[in-house]
PDB file of N, CA and C in Angstrom:
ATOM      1  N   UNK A   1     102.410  72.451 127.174  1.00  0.00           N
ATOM      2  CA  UNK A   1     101.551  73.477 127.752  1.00  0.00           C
ATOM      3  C   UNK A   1     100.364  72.804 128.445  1.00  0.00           C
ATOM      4  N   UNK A   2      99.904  73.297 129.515  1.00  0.00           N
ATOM      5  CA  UNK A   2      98.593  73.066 130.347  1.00  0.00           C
ATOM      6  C   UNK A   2      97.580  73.099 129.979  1.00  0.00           C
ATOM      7  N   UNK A   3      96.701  71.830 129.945  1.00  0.00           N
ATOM      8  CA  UNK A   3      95.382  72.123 129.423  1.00  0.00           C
ATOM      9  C   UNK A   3      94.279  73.037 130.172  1.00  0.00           C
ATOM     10  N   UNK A   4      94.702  73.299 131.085  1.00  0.00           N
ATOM     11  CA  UNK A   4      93.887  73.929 132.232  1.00  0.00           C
ATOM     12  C   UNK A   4      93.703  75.277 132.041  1.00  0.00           C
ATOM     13  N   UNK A   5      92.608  75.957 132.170  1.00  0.00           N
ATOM     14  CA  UNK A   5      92.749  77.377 131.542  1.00  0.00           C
ATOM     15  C   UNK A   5      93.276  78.387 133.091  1.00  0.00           C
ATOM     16  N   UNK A   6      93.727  78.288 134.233  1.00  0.00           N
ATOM     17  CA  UNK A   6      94.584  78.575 135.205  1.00  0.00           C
ATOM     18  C   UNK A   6      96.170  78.463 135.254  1.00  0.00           C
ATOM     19  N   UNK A   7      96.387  77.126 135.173  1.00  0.00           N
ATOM     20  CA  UNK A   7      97.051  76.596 134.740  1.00  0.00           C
ATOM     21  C   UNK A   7      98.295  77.702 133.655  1.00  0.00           C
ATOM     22  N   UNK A   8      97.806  77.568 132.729  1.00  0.00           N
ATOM     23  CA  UNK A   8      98.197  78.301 131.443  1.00  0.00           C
ATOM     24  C   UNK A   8      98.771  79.354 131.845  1.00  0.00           C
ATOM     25  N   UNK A   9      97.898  80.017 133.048  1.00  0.00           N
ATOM     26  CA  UNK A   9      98.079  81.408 133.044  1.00  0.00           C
ATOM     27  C   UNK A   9      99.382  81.615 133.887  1.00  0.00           C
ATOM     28  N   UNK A  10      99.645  80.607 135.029  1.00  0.00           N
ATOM     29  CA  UNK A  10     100.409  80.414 135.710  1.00  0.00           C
ATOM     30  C   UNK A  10     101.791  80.269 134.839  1.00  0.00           C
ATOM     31  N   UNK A  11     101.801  79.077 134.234  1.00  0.00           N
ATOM     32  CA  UNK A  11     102.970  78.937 133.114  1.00  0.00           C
ATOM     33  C   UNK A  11     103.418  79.905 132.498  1.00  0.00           C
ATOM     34  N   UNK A  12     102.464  81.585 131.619  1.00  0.00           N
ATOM     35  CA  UNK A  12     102.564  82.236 131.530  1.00  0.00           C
ATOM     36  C   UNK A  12     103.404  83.600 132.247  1.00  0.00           C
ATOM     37  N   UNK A  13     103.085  83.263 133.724  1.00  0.00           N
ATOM     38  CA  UNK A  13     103.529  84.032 134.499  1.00  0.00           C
ATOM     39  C   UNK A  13     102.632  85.394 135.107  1.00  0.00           C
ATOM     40  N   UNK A  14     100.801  84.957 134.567  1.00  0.00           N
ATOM     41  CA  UNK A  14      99.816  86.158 134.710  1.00  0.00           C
ATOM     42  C   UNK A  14      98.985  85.702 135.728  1.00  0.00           C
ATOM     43  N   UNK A  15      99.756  84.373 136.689  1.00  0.00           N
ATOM     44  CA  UNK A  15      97.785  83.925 137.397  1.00  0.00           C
ATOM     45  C   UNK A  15      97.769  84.536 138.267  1.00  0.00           C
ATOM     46  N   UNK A  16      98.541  85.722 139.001  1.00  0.00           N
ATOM     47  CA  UNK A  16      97.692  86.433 139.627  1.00  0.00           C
ATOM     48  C   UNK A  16      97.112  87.814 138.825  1.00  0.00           C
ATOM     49  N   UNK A  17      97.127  87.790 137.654  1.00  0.00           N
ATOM     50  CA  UNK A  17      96.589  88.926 137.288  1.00  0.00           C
ATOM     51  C   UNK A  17      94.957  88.313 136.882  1.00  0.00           C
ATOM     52  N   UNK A  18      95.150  86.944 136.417  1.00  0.00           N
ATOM     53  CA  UNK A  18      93.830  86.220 136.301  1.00  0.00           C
ATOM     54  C   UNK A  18      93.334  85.973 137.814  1.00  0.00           C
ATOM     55  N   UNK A  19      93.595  85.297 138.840  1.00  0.00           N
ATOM     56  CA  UNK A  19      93.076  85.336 139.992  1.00  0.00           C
ATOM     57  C   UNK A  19      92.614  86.187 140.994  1.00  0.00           C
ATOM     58  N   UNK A  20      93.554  87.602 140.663  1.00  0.00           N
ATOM     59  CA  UNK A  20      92.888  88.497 141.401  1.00  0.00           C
ATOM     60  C   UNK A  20      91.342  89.335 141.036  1.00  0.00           C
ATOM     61  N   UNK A  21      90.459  89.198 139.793  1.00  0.00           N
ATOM     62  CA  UNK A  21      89.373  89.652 139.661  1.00  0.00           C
ATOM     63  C   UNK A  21      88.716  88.447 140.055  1.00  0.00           C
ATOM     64  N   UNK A  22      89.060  87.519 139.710  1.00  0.00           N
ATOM     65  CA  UNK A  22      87.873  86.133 140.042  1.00  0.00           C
ATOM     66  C   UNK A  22      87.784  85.709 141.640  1.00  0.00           C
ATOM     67  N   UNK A  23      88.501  86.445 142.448  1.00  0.00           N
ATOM     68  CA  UNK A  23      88.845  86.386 144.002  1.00  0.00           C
ATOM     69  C   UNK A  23      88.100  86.742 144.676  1.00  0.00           C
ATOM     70  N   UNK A  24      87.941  88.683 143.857  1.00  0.00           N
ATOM     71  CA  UNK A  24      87.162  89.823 144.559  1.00  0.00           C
ATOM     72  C   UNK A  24      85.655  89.370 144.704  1.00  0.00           C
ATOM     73  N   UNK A  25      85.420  88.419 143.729  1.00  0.00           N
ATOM     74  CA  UNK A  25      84.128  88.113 143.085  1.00  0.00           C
ATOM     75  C   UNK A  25      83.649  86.582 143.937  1.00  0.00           C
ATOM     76  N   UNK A  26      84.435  86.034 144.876  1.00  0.00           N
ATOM     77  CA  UNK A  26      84.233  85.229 145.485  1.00  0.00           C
ATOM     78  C   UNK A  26      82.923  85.077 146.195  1.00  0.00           C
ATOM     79  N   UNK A  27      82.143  83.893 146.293  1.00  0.00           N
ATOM     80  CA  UNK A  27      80.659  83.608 146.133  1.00  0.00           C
ATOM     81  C   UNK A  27      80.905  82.577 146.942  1.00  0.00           C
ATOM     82  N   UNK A  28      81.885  81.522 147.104  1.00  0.00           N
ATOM     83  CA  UNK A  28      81.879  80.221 147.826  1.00  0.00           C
ATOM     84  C   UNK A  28      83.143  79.779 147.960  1.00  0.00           C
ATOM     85  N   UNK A  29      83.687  79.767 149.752  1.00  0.00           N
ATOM     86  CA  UNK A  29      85.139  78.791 149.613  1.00  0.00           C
ATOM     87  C   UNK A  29      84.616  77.506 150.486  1.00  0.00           C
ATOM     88  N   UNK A  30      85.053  76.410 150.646  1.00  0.00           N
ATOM     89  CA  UNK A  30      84.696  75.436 151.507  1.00  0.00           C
ATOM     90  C   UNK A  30      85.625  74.479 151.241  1.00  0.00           C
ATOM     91  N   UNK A  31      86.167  73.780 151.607  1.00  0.00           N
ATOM     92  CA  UNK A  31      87.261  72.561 152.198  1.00  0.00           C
ATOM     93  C   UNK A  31      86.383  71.242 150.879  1.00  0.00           C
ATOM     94  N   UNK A  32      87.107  70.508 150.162  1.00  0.00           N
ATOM     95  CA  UNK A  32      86.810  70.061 149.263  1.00  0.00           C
ATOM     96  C   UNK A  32      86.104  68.491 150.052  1.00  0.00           C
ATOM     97  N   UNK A  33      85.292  68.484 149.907  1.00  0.00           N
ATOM     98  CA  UNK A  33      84.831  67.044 150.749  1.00  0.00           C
ATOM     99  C   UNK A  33      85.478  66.041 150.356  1.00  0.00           C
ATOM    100  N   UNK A  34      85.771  64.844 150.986  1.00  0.00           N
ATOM    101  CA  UNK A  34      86.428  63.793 151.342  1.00  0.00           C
ATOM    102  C   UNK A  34      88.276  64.264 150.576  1.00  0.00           C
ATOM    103  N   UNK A  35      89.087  65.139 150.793  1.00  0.00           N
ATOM    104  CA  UNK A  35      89.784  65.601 151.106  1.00  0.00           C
ATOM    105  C   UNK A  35      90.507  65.400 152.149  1.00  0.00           C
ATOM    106  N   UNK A  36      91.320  64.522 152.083  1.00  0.00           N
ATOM    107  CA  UNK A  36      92.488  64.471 153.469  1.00  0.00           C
ATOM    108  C   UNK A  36      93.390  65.353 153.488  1.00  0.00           C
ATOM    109  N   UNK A  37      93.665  66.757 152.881  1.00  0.00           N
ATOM    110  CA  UNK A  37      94.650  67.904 152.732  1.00  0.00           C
ATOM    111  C   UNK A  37      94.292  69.006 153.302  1.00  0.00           C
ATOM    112  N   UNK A  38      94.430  70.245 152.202  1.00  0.00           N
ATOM    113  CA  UNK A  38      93.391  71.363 153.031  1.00  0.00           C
ATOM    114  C   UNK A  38      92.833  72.245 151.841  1.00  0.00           C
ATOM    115  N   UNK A  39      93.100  71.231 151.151  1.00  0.00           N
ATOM    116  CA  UNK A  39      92.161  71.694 149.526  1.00  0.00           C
ATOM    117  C   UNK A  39      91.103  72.655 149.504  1.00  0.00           C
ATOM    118  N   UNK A  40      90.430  73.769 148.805  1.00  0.00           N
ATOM    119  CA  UNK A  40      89.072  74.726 148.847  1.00  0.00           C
ATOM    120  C   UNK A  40      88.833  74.650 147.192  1.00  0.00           C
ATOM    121  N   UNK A  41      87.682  74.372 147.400  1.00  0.00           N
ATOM    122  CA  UNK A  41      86.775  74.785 146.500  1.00  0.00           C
ATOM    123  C   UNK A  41      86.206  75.978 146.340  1.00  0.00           C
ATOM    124  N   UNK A  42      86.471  76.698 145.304  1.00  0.00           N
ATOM    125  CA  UNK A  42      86.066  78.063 145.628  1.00  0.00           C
ATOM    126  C   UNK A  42      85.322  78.166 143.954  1.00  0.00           C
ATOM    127  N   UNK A  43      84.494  79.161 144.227  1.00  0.00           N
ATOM    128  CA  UNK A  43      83.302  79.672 143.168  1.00  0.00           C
ATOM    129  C   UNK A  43      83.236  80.741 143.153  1.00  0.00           C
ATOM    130  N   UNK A  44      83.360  81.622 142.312  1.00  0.00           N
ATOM    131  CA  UNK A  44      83.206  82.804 141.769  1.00  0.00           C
ATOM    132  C   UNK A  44      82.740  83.464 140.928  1.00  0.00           C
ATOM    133  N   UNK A  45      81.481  84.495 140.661  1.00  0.00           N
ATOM    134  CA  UNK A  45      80.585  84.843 140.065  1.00  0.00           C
ATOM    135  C   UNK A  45      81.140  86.468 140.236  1.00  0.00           C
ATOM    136  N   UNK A  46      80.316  87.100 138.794  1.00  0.00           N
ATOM    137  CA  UNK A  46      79.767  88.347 138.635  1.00  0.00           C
ATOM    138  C   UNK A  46      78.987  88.400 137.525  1.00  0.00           C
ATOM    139  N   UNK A  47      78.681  89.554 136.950  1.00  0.00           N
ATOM    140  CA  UNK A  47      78.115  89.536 135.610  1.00  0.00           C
ATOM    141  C   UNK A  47      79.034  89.087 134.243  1.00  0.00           C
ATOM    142  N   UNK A  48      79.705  88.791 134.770  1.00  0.00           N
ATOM    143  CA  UNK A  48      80.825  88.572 133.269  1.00  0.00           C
ATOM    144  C   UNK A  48      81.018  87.692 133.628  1.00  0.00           C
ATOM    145  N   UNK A  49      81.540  87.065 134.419  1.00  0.00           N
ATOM    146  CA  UNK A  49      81.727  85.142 134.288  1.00  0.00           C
ATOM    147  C   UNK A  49      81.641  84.516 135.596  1.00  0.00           C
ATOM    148  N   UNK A  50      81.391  83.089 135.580  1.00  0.00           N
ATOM    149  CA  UNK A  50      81.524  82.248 136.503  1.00  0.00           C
ATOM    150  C   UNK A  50      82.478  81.307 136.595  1.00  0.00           C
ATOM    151  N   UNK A  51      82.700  81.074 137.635  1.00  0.00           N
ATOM    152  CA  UNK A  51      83.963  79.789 137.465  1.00  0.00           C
ATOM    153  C   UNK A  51      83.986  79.012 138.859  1.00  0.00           C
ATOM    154  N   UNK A  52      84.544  77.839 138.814  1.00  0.00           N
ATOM    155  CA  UNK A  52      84.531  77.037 140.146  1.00  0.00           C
ATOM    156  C   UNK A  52      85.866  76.280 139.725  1.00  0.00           C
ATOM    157  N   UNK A  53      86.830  76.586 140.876  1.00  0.00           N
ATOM    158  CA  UNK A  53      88.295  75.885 140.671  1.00  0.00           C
ATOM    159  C   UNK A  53      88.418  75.650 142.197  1.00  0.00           C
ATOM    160  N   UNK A  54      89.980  75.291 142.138  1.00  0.00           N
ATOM    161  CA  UNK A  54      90.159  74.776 143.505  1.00  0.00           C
ATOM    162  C   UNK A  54      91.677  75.721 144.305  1.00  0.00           C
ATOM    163  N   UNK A  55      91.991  75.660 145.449  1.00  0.00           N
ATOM    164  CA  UNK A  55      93.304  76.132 146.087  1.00  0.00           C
ATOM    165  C   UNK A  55      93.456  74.640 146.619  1.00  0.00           C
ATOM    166  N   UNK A  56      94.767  74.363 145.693  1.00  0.00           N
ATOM    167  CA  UNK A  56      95.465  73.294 146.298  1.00  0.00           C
ATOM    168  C   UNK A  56      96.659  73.199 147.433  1.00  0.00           C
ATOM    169  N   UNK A  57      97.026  72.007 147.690  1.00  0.00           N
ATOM    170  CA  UNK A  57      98.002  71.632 148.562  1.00  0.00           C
ATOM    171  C   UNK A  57      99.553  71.960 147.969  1.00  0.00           C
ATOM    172  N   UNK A  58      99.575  72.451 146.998  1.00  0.00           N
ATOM    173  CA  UNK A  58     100.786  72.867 146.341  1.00  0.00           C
ATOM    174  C   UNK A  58     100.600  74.600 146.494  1.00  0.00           C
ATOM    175  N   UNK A  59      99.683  75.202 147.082  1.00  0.00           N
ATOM    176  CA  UNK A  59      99.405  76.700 147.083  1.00  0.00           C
ATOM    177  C   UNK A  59      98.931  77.063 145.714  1.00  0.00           C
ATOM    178  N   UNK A  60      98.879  76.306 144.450  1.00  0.00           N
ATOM    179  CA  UNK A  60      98.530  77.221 143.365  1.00  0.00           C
ATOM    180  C   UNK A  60      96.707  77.274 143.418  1.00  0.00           C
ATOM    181  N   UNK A  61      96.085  77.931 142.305  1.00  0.00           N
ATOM    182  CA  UNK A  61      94.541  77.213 141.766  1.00  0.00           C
ATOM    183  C   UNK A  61      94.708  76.637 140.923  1.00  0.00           C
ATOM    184  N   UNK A  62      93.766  76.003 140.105  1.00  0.00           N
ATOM    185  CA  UNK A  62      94.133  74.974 139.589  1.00  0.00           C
ATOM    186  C   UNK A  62      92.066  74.755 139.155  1.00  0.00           C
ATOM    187  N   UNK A  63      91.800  74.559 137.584  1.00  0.00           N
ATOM    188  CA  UNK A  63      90.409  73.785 137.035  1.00  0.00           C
ATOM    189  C   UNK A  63      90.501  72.724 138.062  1.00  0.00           C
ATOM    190  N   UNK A  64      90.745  71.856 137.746  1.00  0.00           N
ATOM    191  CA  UNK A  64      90.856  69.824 139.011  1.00  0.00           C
ATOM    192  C   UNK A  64      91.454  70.126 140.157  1.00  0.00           C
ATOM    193  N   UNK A  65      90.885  69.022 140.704  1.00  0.00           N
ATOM    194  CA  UNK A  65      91.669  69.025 142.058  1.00  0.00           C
ATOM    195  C   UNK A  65      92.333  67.483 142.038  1.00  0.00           C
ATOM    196  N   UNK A  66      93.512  67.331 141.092  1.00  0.00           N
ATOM    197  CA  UNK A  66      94.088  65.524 141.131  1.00  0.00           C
ATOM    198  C   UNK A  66      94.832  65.709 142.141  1.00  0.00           C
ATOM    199  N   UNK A  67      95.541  64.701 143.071  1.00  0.00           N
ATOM    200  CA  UNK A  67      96.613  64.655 143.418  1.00  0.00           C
ATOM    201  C   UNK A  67      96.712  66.101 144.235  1.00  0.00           C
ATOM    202  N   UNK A  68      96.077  67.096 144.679  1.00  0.00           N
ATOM    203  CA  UNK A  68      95.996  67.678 145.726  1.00  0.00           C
ATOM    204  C   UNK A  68      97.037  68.613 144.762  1.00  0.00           C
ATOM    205  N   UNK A  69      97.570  68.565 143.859  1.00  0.00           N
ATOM    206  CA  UNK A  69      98.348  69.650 143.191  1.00  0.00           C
ATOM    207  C   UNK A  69      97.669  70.489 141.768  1.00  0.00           C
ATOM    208  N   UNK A  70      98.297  71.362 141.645  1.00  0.00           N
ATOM    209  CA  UNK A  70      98.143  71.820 140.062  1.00  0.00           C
ATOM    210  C   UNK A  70      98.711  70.645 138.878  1.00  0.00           C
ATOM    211  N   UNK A  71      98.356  71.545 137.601  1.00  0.00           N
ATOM    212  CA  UNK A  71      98.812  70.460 136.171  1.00  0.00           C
ATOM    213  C   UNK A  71     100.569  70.920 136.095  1.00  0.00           C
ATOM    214  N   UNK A  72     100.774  72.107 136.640  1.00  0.00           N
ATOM    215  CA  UNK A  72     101.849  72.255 136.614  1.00  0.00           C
ATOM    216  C   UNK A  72     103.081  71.696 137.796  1.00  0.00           C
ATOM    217  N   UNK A  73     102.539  71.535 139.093  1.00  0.00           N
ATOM    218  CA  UNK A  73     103.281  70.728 139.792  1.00  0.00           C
ATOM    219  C   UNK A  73     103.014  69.419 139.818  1.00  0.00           C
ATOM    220  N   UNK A  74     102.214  69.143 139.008  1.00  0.00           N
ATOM    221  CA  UNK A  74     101.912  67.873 139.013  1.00  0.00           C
ATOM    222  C   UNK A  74     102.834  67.473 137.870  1.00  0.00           C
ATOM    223  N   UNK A  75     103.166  67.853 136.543  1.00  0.00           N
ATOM    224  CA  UNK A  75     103.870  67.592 135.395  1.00  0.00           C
ATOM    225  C   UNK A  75     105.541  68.189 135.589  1.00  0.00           C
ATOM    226  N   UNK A  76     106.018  69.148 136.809  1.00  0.00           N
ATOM    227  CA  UNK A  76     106.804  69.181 137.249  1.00  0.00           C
ATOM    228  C   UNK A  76     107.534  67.709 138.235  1.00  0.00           C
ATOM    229  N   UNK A  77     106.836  67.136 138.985  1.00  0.00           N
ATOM    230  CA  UNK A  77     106.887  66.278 139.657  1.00  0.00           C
ATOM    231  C   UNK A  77     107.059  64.796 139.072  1.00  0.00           C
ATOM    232  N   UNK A  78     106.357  64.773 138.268  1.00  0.00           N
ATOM    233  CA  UNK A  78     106.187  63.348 136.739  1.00  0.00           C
ATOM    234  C   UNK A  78     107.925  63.810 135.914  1.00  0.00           C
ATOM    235  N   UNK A  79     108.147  64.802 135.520  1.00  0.00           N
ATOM    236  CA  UNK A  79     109.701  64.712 135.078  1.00  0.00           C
ATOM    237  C   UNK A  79     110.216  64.667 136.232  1.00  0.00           C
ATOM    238  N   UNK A  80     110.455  64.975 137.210  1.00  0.00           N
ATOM    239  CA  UNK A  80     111.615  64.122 138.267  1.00  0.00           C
ATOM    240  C   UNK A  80     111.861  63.058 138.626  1.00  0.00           C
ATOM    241  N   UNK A  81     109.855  62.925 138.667  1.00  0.00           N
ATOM    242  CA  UNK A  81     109.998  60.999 138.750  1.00  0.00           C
ATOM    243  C   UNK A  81     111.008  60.094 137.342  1.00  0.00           C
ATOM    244  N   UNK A  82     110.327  60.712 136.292  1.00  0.00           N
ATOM    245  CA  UNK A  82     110.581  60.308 134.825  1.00  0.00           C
ATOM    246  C   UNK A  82     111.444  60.863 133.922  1.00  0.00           C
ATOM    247  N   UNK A  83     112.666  61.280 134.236  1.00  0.00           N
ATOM    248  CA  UNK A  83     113.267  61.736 133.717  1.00  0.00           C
ATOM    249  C   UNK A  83     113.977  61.307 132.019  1.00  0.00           C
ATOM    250  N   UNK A  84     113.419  62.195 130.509  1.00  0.00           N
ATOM    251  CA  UNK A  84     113.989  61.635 129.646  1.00  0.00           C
ATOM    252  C   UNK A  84     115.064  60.929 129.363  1.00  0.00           C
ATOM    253  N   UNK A  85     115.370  60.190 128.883  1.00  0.00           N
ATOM    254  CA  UNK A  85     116.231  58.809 128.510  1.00  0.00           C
ATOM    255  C   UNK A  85     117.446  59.639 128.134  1.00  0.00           C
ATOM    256  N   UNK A  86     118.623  59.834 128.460  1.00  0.00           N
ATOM    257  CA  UNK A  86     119.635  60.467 127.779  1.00  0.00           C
ATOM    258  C   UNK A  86     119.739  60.197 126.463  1.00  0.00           C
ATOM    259  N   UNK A  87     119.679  61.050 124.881  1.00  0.00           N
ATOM    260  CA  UNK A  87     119.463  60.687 123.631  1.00  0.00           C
ATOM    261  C   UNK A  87     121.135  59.883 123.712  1.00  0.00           C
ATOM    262  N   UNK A  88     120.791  59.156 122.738  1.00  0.00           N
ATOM    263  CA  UNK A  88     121.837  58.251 121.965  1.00  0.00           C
ATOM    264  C   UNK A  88     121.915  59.070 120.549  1.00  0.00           C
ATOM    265  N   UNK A  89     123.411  59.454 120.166  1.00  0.00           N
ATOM    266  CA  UNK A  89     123.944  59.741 118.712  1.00  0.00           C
ATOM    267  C   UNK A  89     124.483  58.703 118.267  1.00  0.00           C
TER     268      UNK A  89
END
């Protein structure tokens, strides 16, 4: 599971039910500086919470911005590279 509290939600199958109030509430998007992709930083406020995540190069959001992807295409991508060892009986 994703340590990322987006992340999670995605894996879940709810991040747009989580992304769409924290959207409406949008306060700041801007292009992530020194960024060679088309990465945003976005910030979002109301009276109930704040948060600052990113829209990555994989289309998801995502807490970090590593590797221009989410924790989930990013740990999708690491098993293709790395695929478990076929077990031995």
């Amino acid at each position: 599971m994703s340590s990322c509290w987006i992340c999670r939600t995605q894996e879940d199958g709810l991040e747009a039910a989580l992304m769409a109030p924290l959207l409406s509430y949008l306060k700041a998007k801007t292009k992530v500086r020194g960024c060679s992709s088309q990465c945003e930083e976005l910030r979002s406020s109301s009276e109930v919470i704040s948060a600052h995540f990113y829209h990555l190069e994989c289309n998801h959001y995502c807490a970090s911005h590593d590797d221009h992807r989410c924790c989930v295409c990013r740990a999708k991508e690491s098993r293709q590279q790395f695929p478990k060892a076929a077990s031995r009986n």
